[in-house]
Protein backbone atom coordinates (compact mmCIF):
# COMPACT_ATOMS: atom_id res chain seq x y z
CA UNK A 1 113.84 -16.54 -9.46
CA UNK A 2 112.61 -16.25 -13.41
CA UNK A 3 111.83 -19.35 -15.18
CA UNK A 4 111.52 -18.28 -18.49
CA UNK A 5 115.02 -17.79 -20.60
CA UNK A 6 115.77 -15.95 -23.67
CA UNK A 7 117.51 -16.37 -27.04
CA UNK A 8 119.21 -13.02 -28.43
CA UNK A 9 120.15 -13.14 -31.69
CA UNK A 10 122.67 -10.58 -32.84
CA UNK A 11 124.68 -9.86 -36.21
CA UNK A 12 128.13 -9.15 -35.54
CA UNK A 13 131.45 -9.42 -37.08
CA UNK A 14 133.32 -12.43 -36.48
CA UNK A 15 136.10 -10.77 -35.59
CA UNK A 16 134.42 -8.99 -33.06
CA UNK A 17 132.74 -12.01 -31.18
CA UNK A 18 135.72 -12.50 -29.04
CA UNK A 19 135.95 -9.06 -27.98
CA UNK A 20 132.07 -8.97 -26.99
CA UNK A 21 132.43 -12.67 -25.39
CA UNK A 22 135.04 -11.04 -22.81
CA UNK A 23 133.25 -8.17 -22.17
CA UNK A 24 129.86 -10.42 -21.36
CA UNK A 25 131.94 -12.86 -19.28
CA UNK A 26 133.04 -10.15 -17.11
CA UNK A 27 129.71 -10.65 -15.30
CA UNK A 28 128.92 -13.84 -13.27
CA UNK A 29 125.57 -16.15 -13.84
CA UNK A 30 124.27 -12.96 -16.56
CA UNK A 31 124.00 -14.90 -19.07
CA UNK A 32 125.22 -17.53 -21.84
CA UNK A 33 127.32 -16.84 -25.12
CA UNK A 34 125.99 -20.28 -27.06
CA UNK A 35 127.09 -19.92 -31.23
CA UNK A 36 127.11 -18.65 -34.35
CA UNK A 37 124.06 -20.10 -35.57
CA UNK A 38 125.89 -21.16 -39.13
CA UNK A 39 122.67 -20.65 -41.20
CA UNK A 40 122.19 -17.22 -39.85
CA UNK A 41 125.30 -16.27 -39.14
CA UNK A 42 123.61 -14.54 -36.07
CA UNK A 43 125.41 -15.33 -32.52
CA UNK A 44 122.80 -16.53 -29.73
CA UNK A 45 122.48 -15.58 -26.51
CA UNK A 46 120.62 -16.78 -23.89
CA UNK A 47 119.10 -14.80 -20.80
CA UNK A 48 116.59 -14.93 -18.09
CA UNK A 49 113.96 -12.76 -18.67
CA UNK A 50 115.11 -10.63 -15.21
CA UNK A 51 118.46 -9.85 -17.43
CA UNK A 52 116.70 -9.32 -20.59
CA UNK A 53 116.79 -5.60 -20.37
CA UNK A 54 120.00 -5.23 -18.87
CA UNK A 55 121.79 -6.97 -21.97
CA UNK A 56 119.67 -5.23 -24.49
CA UNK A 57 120.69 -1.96 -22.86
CA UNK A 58 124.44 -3.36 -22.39
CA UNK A 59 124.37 -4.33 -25.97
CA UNK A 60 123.01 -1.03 -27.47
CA UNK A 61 125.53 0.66 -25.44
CA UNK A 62 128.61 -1.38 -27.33
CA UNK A 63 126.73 -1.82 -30.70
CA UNK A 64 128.96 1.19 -32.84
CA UNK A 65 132.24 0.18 -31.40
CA UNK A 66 131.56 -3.47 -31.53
CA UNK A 67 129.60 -3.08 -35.35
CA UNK A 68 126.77 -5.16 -33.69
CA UNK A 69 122.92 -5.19 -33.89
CA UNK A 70 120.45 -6.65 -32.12
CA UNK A 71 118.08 -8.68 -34.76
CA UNK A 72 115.72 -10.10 -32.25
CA UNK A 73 115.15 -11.87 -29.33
CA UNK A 74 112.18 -14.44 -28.51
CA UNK A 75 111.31 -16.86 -25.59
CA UNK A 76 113.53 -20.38 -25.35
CA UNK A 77 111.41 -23.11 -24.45
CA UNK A 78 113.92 -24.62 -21.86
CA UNK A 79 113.59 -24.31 -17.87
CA UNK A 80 116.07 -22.93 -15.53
């Protein structure tokens, strides 16, 4: 099992979080919708790094219906 988890940031309508909150839901232990980070106005994401690719290829597949983009994603210090 992965230890290391990471935070995807992505721009993204507000009206549109719902939509892609339901869609990432669909699939058990993937991953966690946390916020709009208010500063930013980016919505994070965190992932283990054996899902990273999976929800960067899940979220480039949905990112012209869903008006979203991927700004970047980094390593969160916390421990599964």
């Amino acid at each position: 099992m992965s230890k290391i988890e990471y935070d995807v940031y992505v721009a993204i309508p507000k009206a549109e979080v719902h939509m892609l909150n339901y869609i990432l839901e669909a699939e058990d232990n993937f991953l966690n919708v946390r916020h709009i980070d208010p500063a930013s106005g980016l919505l994070k994401i965190i992932v283990i790094d054996d899902q990273l690719e999976d929800l960067l290829k899940l979220l480039n597949s949905l990112k012209d219906e869903l008006h979203l983009k991927v700004v970047r994603y980094e390593p969160n210090r916390g421990i599964l």
